[in-house]
C-alpha atoms as a PDB file:
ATOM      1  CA  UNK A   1     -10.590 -51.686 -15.149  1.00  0.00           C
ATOM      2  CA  UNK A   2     -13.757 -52.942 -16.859  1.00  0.00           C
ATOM      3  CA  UNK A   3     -16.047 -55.970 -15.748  1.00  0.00           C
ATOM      4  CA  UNK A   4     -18.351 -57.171 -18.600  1.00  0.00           C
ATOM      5  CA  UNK A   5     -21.344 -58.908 -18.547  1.00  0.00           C
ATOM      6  CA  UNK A   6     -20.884 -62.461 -18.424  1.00  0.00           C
ATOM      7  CA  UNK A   7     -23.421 -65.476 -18.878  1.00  0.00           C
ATOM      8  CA  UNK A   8     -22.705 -68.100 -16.721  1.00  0.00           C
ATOM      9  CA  UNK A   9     -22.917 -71.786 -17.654  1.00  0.00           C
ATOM     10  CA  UNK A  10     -24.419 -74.041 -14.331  1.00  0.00           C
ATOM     11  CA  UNK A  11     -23.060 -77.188 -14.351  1.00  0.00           C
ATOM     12  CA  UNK A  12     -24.268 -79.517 -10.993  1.00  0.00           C
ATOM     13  CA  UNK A  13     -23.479 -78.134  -7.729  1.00  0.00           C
ATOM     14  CA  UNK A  14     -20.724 -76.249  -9.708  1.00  0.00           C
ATOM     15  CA  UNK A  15     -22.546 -73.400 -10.298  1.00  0.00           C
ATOM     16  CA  UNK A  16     -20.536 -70.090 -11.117  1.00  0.00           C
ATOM     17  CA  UNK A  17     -21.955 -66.785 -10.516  1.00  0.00           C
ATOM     18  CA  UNK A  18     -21.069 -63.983 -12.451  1.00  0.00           C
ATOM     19  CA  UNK A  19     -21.687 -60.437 -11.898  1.00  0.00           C
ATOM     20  CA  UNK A  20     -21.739 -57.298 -13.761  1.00  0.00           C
ATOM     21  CA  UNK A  21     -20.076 -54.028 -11.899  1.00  0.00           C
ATOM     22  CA  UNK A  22     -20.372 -52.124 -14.699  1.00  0.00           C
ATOM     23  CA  UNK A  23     -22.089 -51.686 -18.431  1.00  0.00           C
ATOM     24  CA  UNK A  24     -20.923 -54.934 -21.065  1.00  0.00           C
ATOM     25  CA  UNK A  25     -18.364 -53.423 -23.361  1.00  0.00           C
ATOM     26  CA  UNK A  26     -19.217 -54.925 -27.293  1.00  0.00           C
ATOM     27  CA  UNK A  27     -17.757 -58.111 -27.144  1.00  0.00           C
ATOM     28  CA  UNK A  28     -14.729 -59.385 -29.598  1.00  0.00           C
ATOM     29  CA  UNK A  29     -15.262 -61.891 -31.894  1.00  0.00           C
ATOM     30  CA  UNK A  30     -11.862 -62.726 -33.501  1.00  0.00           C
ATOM     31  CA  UNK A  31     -12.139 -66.299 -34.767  1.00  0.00           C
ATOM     32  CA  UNK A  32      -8.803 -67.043 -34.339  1.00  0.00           C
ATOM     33  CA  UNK A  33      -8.858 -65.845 -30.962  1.00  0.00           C
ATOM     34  CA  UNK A  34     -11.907 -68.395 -30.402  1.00  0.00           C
ATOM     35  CA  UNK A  35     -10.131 -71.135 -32.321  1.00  0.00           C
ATOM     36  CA  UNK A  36      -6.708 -70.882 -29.672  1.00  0.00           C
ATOM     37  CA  UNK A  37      -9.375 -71.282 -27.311  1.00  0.00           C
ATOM     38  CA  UNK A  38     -11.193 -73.690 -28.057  1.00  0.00           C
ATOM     39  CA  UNK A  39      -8.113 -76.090 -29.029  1.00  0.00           C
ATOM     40  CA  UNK A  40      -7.155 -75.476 -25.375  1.00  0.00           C
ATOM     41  CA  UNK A  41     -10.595 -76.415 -23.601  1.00  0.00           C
ATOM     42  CA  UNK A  42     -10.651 -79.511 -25.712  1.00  0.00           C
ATOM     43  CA  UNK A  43      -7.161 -80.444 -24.371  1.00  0.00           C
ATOM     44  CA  UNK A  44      -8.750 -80.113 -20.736  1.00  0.00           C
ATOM     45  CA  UNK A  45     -11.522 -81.709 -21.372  1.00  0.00           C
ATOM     46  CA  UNK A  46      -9.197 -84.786 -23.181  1.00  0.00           C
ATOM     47  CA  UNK A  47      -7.759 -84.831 -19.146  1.00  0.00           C
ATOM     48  CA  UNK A  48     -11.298 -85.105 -17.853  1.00  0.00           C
ATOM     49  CA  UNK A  49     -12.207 -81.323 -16.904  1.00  0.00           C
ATOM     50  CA  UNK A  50     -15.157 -80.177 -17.470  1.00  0.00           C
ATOM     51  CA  UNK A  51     -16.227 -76.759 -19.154  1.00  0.00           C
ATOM     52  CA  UNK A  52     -18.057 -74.056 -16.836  1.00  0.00           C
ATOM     53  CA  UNK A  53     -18.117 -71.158 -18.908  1.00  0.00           C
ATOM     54  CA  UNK A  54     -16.143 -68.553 -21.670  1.00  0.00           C
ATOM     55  CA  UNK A  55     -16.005 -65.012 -22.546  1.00  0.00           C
ATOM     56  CA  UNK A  56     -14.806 -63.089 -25.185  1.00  0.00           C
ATOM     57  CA  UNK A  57     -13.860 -59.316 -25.027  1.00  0.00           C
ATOM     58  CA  UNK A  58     -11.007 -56.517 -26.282  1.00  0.00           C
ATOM     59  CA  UNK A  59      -9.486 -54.422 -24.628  1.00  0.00           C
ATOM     60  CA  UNK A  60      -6.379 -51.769 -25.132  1.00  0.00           C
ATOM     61  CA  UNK A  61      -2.510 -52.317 -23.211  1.00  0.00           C
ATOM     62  CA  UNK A  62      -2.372 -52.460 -19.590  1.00  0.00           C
ATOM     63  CA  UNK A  63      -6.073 -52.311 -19.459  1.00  0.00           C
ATOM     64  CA  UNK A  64      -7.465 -55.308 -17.209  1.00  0.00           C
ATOM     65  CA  UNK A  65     -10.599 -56.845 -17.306  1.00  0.00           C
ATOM     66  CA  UNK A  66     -12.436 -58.537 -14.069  1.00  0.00           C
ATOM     67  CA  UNK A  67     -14.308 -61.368 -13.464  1.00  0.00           C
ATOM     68  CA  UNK A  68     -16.330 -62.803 -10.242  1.00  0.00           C
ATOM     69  CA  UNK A  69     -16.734 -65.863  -9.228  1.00  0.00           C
ATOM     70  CA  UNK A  70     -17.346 -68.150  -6.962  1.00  0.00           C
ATOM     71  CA  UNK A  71     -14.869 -71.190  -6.657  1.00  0.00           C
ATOM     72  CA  UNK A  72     -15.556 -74.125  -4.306  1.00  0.00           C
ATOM     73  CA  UNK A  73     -12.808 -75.704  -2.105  1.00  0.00           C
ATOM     74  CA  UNK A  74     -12.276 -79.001  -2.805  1.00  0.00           C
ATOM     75  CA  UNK A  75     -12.147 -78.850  -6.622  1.00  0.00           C
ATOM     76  CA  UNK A  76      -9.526 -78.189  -9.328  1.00  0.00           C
ATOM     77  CA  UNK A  77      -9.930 -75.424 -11.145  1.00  0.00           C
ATOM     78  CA  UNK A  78      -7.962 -74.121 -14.757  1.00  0.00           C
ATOM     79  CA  UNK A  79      -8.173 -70.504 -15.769  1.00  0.00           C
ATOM     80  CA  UNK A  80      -7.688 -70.680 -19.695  1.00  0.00           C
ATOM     81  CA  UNK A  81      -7.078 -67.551 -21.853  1.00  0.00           C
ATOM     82  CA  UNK A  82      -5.898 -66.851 -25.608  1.00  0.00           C
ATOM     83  CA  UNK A  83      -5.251 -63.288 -26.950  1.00  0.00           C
ATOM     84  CA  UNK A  84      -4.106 -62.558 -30.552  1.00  0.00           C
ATOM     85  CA  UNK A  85      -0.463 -63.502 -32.027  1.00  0.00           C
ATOM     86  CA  UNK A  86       2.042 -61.103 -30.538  1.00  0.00           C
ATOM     87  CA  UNK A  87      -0.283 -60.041 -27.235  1.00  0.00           C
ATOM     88  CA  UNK A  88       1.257 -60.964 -23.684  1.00  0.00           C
ATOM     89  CA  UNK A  89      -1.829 -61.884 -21.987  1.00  0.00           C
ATOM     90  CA  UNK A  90      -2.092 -62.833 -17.905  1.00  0.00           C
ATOM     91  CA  UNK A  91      -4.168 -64.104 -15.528  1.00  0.00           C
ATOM     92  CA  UNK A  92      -4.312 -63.383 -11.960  1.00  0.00           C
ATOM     93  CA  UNK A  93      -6.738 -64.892  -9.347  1.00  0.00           C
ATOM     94  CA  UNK A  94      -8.204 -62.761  -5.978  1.00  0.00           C
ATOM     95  CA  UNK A  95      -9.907 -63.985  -3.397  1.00  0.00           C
ATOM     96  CA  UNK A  96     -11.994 -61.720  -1.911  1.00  0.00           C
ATOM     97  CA  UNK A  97      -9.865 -59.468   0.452  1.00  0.00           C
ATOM     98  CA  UNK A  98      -7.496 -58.781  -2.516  1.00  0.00           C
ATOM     99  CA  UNK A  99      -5.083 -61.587  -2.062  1.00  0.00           C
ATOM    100  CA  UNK A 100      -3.104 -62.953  -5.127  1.00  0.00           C
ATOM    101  CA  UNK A 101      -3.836 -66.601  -5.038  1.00  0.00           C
ATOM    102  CA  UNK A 102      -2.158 -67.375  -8.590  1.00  0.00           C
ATOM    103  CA  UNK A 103      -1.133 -66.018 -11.619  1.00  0.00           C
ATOM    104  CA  UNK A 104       0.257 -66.950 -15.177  1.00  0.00           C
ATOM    105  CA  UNK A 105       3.761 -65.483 -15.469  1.00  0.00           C
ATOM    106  CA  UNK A 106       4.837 -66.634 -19.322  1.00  0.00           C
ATOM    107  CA  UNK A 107       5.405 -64.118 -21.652  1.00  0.00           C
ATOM    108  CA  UNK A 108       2.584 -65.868 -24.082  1.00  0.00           C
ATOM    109  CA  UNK A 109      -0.572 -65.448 -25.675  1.00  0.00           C
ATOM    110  CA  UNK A 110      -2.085 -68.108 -23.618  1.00  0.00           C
ATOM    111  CA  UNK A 111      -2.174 -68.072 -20.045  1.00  0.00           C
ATOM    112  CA  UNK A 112      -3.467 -71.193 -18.024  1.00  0.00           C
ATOM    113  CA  UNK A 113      -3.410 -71.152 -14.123  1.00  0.00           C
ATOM    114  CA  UNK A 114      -3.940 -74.179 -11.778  1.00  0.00           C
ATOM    115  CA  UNK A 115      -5.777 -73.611  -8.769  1.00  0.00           C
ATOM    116  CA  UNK A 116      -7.562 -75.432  -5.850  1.00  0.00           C
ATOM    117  CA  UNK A 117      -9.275 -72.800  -3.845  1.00  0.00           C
ATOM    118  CA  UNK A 118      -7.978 -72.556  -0.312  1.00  0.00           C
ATOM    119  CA  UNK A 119     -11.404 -71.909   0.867  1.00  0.00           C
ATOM    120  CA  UNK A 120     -14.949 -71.753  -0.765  1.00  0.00           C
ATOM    121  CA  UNK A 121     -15.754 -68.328  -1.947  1.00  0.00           C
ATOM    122  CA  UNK A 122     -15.905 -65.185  -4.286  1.00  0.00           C
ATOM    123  CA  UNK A 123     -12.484 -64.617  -5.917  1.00  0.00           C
ATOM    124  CA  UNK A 124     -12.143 -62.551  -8.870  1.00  0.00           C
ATOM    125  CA  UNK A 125     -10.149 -63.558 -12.051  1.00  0.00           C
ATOM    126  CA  UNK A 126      -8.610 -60.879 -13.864  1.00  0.00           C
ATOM    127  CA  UNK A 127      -7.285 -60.849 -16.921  1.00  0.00           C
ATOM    128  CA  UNK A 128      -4.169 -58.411 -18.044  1.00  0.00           C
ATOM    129  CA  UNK A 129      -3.059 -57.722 -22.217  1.00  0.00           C
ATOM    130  CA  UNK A 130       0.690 -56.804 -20.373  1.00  0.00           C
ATOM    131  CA  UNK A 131       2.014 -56.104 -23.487  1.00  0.00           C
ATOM    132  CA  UNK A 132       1.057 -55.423 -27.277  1.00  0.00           C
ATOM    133  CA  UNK A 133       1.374 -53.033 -30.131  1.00  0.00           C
ATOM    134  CA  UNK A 134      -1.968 -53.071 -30.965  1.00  0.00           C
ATOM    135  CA  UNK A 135      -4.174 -49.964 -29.249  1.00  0.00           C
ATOM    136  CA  UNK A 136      -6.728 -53.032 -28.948  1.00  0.00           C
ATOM    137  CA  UNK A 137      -6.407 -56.891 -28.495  1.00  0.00           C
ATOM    138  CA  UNK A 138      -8.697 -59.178 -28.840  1.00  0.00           C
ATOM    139  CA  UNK A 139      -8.876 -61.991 -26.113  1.00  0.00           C
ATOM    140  CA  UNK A 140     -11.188 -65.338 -24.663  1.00  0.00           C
ATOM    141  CA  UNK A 141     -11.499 -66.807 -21.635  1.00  0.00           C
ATOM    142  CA  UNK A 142     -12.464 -70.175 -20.249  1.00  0.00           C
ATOM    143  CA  UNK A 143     -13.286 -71.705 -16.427  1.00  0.00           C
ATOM    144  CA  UNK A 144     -12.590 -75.209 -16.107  1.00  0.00           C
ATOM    145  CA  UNK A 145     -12.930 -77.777 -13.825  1.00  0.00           C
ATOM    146  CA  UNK A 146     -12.650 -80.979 -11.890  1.00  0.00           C
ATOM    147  CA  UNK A 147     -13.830 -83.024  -8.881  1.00  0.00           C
END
């Protein structure tokens, strides 16, 4: 598992905190891989989210990538990813003992998970390429929200 450096985006008193456990891997920058993702934040954003931050990365099969946060009870939250055509990509939120709190099960290339923290406090999303034929897959992320 790998946890890259992320800049985080502070939006109110919806501030997200990122941290870094380990050394940023290069980042991906597949422009299709942005476009998917972007066409997907503008849908939330047409339903009145707002944006709190992305990432881009690659990584190989089976290899996850984790991200801290801090989510705030009281708020709806959508964890928004897009890998390359012909990538199985998941997401799956922790809360800080370990805990699943919710994951993406489609077999897709763009996992979305609804959540409304049970309780205000670090969680960690991570993000899964399940399955691919590539040894590495590009892949973006996106944190939105809503009051």
């Amino acid at each position: 598992m790998k946890t890259p450096l992320l800049s985080a985006l502070f939006v109110g008193a919806a501030a997200m905190l990122f941290t870094s456990l380990s050394p940023a891997p290069a980042q991906a920058d597949s422009a299709a891989v942005g476009t998917c993702l972007d066409e997907m934040v503008q849908g939330a954003a047409a339903q009145g989210r707002r944006l709190r931050a992305t990432d881009a990365d690659s990584t190989a099969a089976k290899e996850a990538v984790d991200y801290r946060l801090t989510l705030y009870k009281g708020m709806t939250y959508v964890l928004i990813g897009c890998a390359e055509d012909g990538v199985d990509l998941d997401i799956r939120l922790y809360d800080s003992n370990g805990n699943l709190v919710d994951k993406d099960g489609a077999e897709d290339n763009k996992p979305f998970v609804f959540v409304e923290p049970p309780a205000t406090g670090e969680y960690v999303m991570q993000v899964l390429v399940y399955k691919t034929d590539k040894p590495t897959n590009d892949f973006a992320v996106a944190i939105t929200y809503q009051y």
